[in-house]
N, C-alpha and C. Protein backbone atom coordinates (compact mmCIF):
# COMPACT_ATOMS: atom_id res chain seq x y z
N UNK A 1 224.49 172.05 22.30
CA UNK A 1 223.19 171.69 21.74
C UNK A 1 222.92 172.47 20.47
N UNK A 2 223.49 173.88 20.34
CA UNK A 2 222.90 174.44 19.44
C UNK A 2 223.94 173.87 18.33
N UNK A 3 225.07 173.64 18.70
CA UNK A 3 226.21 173.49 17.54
C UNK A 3 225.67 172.21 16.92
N UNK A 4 225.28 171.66 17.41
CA UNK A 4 224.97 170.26 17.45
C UNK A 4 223.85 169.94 16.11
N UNK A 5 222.00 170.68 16.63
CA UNK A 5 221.44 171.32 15.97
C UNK A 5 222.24 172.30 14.15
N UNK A 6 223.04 172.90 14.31
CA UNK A 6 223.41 173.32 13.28
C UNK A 6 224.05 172.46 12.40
N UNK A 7 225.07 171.58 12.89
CA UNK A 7 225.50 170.48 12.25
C UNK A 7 224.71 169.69 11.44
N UNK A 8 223.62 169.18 12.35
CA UNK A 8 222.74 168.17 11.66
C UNK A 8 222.14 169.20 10.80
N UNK A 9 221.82 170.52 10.27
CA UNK A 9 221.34 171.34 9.43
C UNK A 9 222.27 171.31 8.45
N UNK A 10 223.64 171.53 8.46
CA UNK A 10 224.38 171.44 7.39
C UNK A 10 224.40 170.21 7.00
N UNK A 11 224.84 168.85 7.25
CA UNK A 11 224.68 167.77 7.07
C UNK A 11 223.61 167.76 5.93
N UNK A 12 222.63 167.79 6.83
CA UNK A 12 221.19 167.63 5.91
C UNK A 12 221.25 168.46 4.47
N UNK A 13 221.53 169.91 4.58
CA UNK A 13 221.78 170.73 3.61
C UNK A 13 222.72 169.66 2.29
N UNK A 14 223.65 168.73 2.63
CA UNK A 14 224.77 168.75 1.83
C UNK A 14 224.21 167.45 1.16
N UNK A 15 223.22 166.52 2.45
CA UNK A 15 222.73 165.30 1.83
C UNK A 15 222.32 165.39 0.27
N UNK A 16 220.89 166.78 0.07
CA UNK A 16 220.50 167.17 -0.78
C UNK A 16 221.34 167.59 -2.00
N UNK A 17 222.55 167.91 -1.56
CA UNK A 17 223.44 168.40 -2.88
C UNK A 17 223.81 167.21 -3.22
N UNK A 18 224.45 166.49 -2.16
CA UNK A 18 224.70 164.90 -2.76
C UNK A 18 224.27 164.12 -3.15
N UNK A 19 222.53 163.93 -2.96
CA UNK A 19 221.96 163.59 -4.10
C UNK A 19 221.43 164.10 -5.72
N UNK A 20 222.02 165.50 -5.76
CA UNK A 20 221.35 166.22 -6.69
C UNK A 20 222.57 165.57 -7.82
N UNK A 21 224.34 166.05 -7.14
CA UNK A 21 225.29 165.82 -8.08
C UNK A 21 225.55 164.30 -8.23
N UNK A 22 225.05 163.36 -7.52
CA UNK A 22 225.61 161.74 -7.64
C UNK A 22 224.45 161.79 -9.37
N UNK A 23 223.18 162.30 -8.54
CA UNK A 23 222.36 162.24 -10.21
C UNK A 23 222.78 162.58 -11.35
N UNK A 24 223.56 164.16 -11.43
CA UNK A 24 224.29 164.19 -12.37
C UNK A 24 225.67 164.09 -12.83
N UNK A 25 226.14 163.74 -11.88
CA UNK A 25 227.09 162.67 -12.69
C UNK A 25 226.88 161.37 -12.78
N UNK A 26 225.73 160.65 -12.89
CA UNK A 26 225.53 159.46 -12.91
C UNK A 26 225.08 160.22 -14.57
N UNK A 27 224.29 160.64 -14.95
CA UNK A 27 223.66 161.01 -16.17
C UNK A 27 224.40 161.52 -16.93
N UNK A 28 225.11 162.21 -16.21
CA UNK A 28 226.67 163.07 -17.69
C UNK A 28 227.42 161.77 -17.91
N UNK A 29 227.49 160.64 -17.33
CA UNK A 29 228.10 159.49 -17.83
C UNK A 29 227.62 158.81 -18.88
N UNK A 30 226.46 158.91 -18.82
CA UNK A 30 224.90 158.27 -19.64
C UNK A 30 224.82 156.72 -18.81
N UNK A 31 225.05 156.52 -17.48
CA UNK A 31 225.43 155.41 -16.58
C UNK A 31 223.35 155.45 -16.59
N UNK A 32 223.20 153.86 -16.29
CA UNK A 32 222.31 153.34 -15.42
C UNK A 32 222.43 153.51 -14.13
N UNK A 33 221.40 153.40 -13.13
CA UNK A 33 221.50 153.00 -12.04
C UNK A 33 222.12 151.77 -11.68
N UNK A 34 221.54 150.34 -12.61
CA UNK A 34 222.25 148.91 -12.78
C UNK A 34 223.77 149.41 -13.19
N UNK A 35 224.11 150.22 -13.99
CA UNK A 35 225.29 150.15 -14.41
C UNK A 35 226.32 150.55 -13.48
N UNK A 36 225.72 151.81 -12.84
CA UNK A 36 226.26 152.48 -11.35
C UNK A 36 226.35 151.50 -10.47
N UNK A 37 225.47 150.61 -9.74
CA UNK A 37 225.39 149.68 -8.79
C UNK A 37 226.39 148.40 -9.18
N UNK A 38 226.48 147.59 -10.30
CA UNK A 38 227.37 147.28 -11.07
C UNK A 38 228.93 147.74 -10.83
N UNK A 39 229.43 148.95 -10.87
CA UNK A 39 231.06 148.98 -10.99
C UNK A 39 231.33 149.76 -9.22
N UNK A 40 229.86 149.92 -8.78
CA UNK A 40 230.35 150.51 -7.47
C UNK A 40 230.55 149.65 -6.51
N UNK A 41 229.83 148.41 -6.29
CA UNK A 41 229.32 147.61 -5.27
C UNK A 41 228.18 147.63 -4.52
N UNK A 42 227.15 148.95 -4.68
CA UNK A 42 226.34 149.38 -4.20
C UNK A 42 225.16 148.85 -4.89
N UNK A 43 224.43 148.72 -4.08
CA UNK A 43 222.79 148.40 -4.79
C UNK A 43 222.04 149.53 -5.89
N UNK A 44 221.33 149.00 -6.34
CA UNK A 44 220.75 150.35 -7.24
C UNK A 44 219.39 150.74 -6.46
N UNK A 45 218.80 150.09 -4.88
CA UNK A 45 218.24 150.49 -4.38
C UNK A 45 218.56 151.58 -3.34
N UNK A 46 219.63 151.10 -3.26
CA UNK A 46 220.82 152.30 -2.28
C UNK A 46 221.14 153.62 -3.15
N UNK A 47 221.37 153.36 -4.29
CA UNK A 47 221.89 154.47 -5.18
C UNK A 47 220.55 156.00 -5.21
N UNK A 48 219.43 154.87 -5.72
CA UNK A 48 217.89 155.37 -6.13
C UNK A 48 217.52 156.14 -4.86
N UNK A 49 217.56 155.49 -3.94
CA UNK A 49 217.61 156.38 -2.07
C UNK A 49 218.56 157.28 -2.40
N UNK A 50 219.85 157.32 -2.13
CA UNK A 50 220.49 158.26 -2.04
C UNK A 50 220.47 159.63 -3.15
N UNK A 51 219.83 159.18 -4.23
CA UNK A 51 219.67 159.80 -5.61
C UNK A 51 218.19 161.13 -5.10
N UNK A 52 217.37 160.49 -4.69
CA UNK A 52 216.34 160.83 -4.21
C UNK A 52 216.11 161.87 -2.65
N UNK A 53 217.02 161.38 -2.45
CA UNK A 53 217.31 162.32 -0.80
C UNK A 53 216.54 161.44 0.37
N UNK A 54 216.30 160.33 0.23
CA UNK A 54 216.01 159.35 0.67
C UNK A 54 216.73 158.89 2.70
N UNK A 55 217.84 159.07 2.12
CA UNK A 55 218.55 158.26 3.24
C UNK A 55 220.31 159.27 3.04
N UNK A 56 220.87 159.33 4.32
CA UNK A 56 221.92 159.44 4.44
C UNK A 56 223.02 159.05 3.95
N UNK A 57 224.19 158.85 3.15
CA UNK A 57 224.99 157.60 2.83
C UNK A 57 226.12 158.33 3.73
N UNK A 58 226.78 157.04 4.03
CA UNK A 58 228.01 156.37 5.05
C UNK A 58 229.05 157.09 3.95
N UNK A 59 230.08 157.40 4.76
CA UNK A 59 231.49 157.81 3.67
C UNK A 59 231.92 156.91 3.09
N UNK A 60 231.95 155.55 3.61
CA UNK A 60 232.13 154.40 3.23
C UNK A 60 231.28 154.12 1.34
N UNK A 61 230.09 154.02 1.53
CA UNK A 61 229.79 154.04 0.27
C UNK A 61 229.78 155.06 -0.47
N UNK A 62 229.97 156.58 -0.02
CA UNK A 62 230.44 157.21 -0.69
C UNK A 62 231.41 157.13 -1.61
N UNK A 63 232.47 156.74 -0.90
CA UNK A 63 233.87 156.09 -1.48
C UNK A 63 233.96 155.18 -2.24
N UNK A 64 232.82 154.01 -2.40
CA UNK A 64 232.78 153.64 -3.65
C UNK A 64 232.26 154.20 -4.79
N UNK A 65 231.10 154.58 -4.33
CA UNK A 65 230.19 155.33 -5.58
C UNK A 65 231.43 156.81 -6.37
N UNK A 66 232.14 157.61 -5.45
CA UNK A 66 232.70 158.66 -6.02
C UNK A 66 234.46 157.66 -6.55
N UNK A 67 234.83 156.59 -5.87
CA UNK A 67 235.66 155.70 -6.95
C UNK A 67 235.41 155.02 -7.82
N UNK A 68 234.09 154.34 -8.15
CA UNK A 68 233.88 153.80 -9.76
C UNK A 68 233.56 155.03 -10.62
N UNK A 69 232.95 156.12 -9.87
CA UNK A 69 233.26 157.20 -11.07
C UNK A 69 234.18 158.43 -11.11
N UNK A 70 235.33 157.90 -10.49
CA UNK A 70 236.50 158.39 -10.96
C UNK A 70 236.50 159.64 -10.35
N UNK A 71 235.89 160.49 -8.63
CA UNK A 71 235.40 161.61 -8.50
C UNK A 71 236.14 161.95 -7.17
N UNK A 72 236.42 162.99 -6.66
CA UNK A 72 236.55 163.25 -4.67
C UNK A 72 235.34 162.98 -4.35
N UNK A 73 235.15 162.69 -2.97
CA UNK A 73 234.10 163.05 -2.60
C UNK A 73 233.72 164.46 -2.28
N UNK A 74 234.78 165.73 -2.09
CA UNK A 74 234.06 166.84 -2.46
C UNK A 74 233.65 167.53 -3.47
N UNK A 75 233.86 166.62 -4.84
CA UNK A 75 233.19 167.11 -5.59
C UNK A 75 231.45 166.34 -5.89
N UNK A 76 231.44 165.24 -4.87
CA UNK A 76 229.73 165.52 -5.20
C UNK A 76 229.24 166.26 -3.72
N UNK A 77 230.16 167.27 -3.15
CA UNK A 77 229.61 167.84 -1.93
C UNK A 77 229.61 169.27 -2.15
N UNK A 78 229.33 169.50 -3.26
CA UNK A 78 229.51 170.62 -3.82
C UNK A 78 229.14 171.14 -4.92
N UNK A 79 227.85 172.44 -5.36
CA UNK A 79 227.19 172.24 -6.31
C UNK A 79 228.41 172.62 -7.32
N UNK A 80 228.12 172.28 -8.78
CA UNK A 80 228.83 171.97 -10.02
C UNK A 80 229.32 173.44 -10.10
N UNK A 81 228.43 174.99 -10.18
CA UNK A 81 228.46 176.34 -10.60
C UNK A 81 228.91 177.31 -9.63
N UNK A 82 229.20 176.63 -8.19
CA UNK A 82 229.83 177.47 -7.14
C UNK A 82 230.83 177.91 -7.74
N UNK A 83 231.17 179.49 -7.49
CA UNK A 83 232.25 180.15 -7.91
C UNK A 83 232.97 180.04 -6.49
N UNK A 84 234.51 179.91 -7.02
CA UNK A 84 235.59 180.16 -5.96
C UNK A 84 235.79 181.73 -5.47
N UNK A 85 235.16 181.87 -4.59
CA UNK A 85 235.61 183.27 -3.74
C UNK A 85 236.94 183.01 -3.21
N UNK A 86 237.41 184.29 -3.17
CA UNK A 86 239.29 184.48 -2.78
C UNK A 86 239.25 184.28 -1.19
N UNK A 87 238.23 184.30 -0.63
CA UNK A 87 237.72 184.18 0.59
C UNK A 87 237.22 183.30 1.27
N UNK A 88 237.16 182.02 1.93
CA UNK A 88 236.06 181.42 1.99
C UNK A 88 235.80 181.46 3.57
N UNK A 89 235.18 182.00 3.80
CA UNK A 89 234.82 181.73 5.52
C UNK A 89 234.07 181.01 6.17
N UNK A 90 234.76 180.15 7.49
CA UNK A 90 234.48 178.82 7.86
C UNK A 90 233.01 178.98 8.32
N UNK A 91 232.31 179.78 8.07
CA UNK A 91 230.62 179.82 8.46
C UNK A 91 229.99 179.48 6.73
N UNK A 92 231.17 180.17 6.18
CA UNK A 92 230.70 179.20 4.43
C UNK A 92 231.31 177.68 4.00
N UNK A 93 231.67 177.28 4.36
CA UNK A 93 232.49 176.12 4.66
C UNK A 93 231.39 175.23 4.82
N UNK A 94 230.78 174.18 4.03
CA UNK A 94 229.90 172.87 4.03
C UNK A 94 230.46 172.11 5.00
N UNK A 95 229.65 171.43 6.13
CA UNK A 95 229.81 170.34 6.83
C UNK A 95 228.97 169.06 7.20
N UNK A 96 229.49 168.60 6.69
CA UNK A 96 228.98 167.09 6.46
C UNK A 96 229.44 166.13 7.68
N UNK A 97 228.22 165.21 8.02
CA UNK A 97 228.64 164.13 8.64
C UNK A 97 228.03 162.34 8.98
N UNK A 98 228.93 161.88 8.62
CA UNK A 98 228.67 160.26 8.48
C UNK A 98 227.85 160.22 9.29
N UNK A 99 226.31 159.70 8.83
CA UNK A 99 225.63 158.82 9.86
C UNK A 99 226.09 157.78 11.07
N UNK A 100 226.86 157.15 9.98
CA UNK A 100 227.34 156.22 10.83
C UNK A 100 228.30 155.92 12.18
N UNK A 101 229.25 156.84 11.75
CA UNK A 101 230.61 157.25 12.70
C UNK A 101 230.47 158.66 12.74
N UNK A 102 230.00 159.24 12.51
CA UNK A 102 229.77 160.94 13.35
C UNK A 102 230.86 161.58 12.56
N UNK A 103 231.77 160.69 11.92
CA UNK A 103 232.94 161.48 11.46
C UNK A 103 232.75 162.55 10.52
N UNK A 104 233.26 163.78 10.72
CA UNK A 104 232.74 164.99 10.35
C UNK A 104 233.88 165.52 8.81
N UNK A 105 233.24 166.23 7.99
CA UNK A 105 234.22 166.62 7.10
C UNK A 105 233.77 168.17 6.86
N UNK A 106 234.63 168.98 7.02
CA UNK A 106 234.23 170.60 6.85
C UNK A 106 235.20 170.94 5.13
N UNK A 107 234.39 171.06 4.41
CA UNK A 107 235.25 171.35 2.62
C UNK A 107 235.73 173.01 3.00
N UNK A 108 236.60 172.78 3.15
CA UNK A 108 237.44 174.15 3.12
C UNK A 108 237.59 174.56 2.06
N UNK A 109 238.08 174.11 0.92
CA UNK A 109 238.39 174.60 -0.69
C UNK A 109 236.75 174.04 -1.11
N UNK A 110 236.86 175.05 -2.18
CA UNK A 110 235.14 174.28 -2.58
C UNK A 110 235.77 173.40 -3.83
N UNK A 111 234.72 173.40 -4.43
CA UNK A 111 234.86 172.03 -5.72
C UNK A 111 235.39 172.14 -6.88
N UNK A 112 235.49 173.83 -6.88
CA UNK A 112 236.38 173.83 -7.99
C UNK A 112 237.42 174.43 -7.68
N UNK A 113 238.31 174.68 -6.56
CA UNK A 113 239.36 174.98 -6.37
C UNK A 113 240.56 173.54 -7.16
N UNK A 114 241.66 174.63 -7.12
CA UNK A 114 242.74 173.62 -7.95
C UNK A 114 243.39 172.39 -6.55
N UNK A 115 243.02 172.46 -5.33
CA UNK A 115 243.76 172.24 -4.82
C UNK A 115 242.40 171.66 -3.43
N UNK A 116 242.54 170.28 -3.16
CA UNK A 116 241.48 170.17 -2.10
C UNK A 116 241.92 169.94 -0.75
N UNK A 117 241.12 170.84 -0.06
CA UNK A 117 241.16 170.88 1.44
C UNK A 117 240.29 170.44 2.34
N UNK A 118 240.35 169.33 3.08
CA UNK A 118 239.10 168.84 3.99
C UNK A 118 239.35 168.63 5.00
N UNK A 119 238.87 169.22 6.11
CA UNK A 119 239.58 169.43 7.86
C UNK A 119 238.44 168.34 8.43
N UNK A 120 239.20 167.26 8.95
CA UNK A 120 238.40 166.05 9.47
C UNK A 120 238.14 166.08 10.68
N UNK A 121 236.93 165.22 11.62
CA UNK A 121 237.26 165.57 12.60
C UNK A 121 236.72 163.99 12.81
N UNK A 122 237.38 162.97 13.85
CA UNK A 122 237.03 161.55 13.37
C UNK A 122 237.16 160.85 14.82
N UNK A 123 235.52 160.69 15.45
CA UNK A 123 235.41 160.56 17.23
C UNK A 123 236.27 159.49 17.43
N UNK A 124 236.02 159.23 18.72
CA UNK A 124 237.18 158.23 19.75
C UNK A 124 236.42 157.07 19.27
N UNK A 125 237.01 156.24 19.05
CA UNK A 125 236.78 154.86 18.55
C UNK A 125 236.44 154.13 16.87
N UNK A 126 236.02 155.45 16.28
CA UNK A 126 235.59 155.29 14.79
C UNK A 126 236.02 155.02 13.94
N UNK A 127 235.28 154.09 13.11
CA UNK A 127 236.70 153.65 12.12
C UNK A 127 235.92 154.07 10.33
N UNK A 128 236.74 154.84 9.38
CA UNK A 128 236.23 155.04 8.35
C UNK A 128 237.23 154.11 7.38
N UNK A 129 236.52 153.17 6.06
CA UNK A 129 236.93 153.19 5.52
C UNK A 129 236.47 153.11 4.14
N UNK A 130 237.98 153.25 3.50
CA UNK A 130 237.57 153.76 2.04
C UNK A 130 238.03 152.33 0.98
N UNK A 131 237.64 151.67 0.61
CA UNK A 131 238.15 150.97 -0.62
C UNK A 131 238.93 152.04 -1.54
N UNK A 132 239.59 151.04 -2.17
CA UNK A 132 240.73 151.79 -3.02
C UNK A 132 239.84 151.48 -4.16
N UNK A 133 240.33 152.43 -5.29
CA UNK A 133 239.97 152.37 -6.66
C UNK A 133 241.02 152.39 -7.59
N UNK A 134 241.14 151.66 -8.23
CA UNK A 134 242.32 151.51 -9.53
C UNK A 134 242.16 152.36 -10.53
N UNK A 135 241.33 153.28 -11.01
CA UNK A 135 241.38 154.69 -11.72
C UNK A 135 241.50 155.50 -10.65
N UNK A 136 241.54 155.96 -9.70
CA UNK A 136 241.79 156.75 -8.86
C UNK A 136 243.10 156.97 -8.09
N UNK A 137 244.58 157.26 -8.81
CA UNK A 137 245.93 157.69 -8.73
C UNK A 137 246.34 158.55 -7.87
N UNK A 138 245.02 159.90 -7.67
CA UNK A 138 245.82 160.67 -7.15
C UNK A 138 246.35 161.20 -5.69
N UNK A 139 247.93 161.90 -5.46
CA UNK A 139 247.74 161.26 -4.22
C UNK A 139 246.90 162.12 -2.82
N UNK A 140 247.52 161.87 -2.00
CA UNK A 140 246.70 162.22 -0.82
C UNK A 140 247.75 162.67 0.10
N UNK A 141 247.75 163.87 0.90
CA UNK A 141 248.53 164.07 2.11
C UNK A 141 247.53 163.85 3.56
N UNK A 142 247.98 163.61 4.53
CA UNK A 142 247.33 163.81 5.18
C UNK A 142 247.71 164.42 6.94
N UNK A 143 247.42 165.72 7.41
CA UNK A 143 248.06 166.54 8.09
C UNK A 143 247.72 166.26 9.15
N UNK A 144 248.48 165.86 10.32
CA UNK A 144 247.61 165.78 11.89
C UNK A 144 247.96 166.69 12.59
N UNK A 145 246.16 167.17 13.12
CA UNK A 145 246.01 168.55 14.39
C UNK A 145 246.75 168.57 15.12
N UNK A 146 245.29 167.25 15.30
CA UNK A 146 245.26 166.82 17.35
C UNK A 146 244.98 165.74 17.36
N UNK A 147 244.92 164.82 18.38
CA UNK A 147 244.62 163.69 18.63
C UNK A 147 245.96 162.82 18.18
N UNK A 148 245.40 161.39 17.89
CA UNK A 148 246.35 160.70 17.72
C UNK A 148 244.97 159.67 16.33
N UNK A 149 245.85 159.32 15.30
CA UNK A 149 245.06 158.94 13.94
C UNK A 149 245.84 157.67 13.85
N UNK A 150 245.31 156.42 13.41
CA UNK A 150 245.52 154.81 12.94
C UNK A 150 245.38 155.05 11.64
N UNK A 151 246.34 155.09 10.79
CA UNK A 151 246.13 155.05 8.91
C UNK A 151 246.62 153.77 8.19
N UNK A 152 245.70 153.14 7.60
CA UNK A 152 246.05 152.08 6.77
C UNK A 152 245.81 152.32 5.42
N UNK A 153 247.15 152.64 4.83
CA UNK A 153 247.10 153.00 3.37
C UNK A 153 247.59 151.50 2.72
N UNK A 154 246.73 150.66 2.12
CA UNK A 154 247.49 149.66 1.31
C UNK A 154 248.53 148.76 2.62
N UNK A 155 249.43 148.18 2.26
CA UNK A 155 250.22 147.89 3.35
C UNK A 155 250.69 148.88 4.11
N UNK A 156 250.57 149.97 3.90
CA UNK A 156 251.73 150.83 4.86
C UNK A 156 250.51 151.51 6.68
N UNK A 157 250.95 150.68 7.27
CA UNK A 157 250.35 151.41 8.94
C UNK A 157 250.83 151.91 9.75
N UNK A 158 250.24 153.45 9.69
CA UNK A 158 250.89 154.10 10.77
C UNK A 158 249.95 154.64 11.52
N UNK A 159 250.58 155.42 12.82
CA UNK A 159 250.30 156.23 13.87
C UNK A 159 250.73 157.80 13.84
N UNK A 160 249.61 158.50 13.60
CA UNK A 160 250.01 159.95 13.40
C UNK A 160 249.87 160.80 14.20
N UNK A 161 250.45 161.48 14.77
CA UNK A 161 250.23 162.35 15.83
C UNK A 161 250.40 163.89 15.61
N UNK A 162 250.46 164.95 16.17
CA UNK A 162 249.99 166.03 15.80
C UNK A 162 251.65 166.77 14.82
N UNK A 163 251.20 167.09 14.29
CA UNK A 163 252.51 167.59 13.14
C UNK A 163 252.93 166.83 12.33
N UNK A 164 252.68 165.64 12.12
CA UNK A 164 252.68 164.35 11.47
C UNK A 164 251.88 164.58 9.98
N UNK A 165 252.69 163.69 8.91
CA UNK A 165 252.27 164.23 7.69
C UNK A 165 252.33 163.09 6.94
N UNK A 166 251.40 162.90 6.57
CA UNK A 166 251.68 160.63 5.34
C UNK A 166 251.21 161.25 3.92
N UNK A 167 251.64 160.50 3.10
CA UNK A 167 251.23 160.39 1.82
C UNK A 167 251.05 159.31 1.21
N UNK A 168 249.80 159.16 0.61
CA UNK A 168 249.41 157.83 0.17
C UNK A 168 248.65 158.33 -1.12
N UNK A 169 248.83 157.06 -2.38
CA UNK A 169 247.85 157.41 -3.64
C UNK A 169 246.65 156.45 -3.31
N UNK A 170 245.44 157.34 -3.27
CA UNK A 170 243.92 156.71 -3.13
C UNK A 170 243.47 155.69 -4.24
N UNK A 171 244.10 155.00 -4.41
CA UNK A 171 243.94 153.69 -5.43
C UNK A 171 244.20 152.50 -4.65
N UNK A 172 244.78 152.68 -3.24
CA UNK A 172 245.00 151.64 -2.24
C UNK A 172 243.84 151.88 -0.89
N UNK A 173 243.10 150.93 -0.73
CA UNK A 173 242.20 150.77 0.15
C UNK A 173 243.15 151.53 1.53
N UNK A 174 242.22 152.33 1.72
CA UNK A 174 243.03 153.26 2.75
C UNK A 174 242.02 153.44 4.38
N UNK A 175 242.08 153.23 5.33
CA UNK A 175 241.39 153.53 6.32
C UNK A 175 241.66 154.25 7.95
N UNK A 176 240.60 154.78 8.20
CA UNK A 176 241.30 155.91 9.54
C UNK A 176 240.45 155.48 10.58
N UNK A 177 241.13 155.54 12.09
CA UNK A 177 240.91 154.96 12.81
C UNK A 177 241.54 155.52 13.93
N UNK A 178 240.28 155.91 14.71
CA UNK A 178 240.68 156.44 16.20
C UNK A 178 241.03 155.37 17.42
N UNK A 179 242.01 155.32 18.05
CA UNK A 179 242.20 154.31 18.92
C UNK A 179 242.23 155.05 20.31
N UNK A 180 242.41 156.80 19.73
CA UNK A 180 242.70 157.31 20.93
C UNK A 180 242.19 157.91 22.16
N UNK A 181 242.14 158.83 22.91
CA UNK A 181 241.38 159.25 23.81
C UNK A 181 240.87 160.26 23.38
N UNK A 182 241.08 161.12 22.50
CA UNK A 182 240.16 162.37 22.17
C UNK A 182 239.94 162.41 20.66
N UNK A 183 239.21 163.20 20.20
CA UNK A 183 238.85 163.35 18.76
C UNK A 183 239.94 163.45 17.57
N UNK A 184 240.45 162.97 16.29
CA UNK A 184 241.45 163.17 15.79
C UNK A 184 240.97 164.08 15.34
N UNK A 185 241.86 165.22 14.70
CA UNK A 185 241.55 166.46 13.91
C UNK A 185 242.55 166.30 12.75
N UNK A 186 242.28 166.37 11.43
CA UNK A 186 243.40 166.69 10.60
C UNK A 186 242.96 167.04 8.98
N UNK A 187 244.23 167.03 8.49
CA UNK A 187 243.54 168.03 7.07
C UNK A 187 243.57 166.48 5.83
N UNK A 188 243.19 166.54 4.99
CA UNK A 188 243.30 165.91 3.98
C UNK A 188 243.09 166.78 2.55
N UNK A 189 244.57 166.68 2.07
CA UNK A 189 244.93 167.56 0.82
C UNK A 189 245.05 166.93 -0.37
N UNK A 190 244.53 166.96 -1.45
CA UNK A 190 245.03 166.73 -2.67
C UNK A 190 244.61 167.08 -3.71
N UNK A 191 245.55 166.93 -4.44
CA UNK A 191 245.31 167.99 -6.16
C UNK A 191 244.41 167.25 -7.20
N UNK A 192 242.80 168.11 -7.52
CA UNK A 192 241.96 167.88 -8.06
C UNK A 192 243.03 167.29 -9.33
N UNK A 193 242.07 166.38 -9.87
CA UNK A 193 242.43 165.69 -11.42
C UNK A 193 242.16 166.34 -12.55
C-alpha cells in the first residue's frame, strides 16, 4: 500500500515535468499546438491537457508526440538542467507509470547521460505500443530480467525470456506484450542522438 501510494507520487511528480518539457520543446521548435497535433496524430486538445498538467498521457501517445519530435521519451521525463551525478540512486531514479497499462518505467540514466537506461516493469496481460517514426533511427537493445516478454519490432516477433537480448531500430512500430504469468522486468538501452 505504501509502495503503491509512493508510486502514484512519483508518477504524478513526472506528469508535471512532462508537461513542463513537451511545452518546451514544443516552443524551442517554434511548433504550434495545430502543428504538433498535425505530425503527431494527437489532438491539440490532448496536447493542451497534457501541456497543462491536465490529464495523464498513455506511453502510447507519448510515443508519438516524443517521435514527430524526434525525442526519447526520457528526455521529456526529465528536467532539461539536471546534472549527471556519478551516482544515481534508485530512491533518485524517476518513476513513471502508464495510466493505462500500469506499465512502469524507472529512468535509471537521467537525460543527459550519453547512454539511456530504462528498467521496465510491464503487468500480466498488458500490451504497450509504440508507433514507429521514420526520423527516429536509433537503435534499441532490449535486456530480459524476469518474466517472459512478446516483442514486435517491425516484422521481426519474438519471445524473450530472462537473459535474452533483441535489437531493434525505433523507426519500426515496435510493441511489448505480456502473455505471461508474472510481471516482465527488463532494461531498455540506447544511445542518446
Amino acid at each position: 500500500m505504501v509502495e503503491s501510494t509512493m508510486m502514484k507520487k512519483m508518477s504524478s511528480n513526472l506528469d508535471s515535468v512532462i508537461a513542463k518539457r513537451l511545452r518546451e520543446e514544443r516552443m524551442a521548435r517554434g511548433w504550434t499546438l495545430d502543428y504538433l497535433a498535425a505530425q503527431s496524430a494527437v489532438s491539440r486538445a490532448m496536447i493542451s491537457k497534457i501541456e497543462r498538467n491536465q490529464c495523464s498521457p498513455t506511453a502510447a501517445l507519448l510515443a508519438r508526440l516524443t517521435g514527430a519530435m524526434n525525442l526519447t521519451l526520457t528526455s521529456l521525463m526529465t528536467e532539461k538542467s539536471t546534472p549527471s551525478p556519478s551516482v544515481r540512486r534508485v530512491n533518485e531514479q524517476d518513476v513513471w507509470a502508464d495510466p493505462q497499462t500500469q506499465y512502469l518505467r524507472r529512468l535509471i540514466s537521467g537525460g543527459n547521460a550519453e547512454v539511456e537506461i530504462v528498467a521496465i516493469e510491464l503487468p500480466v496481460g498488458a500490451v504497450v505500443d509504440f508507433g514507429g517514426c521514420a526520423s527516429d533511427v536509433h537503435e534499441e537493445q532490449v535486456l530480459m530480467l524476469e518474466g517472459t516478454l512478446n516483442l514486435q519490432a517491425g516484422q521481426l516477433q519474438l519471445i524473450l525470456h530472462p537473459g535474452d537480448l533483441a535489437r531493434f531500430t525505433a523507426d519500426r512500430i515496435h510493441v511489448f506484450s505480456n502473455s505471461g504469468h508474472s510481471v516482465a522486468r527488463y532494461l531498455v538501452i540506447k544511445r542518446q542522438a
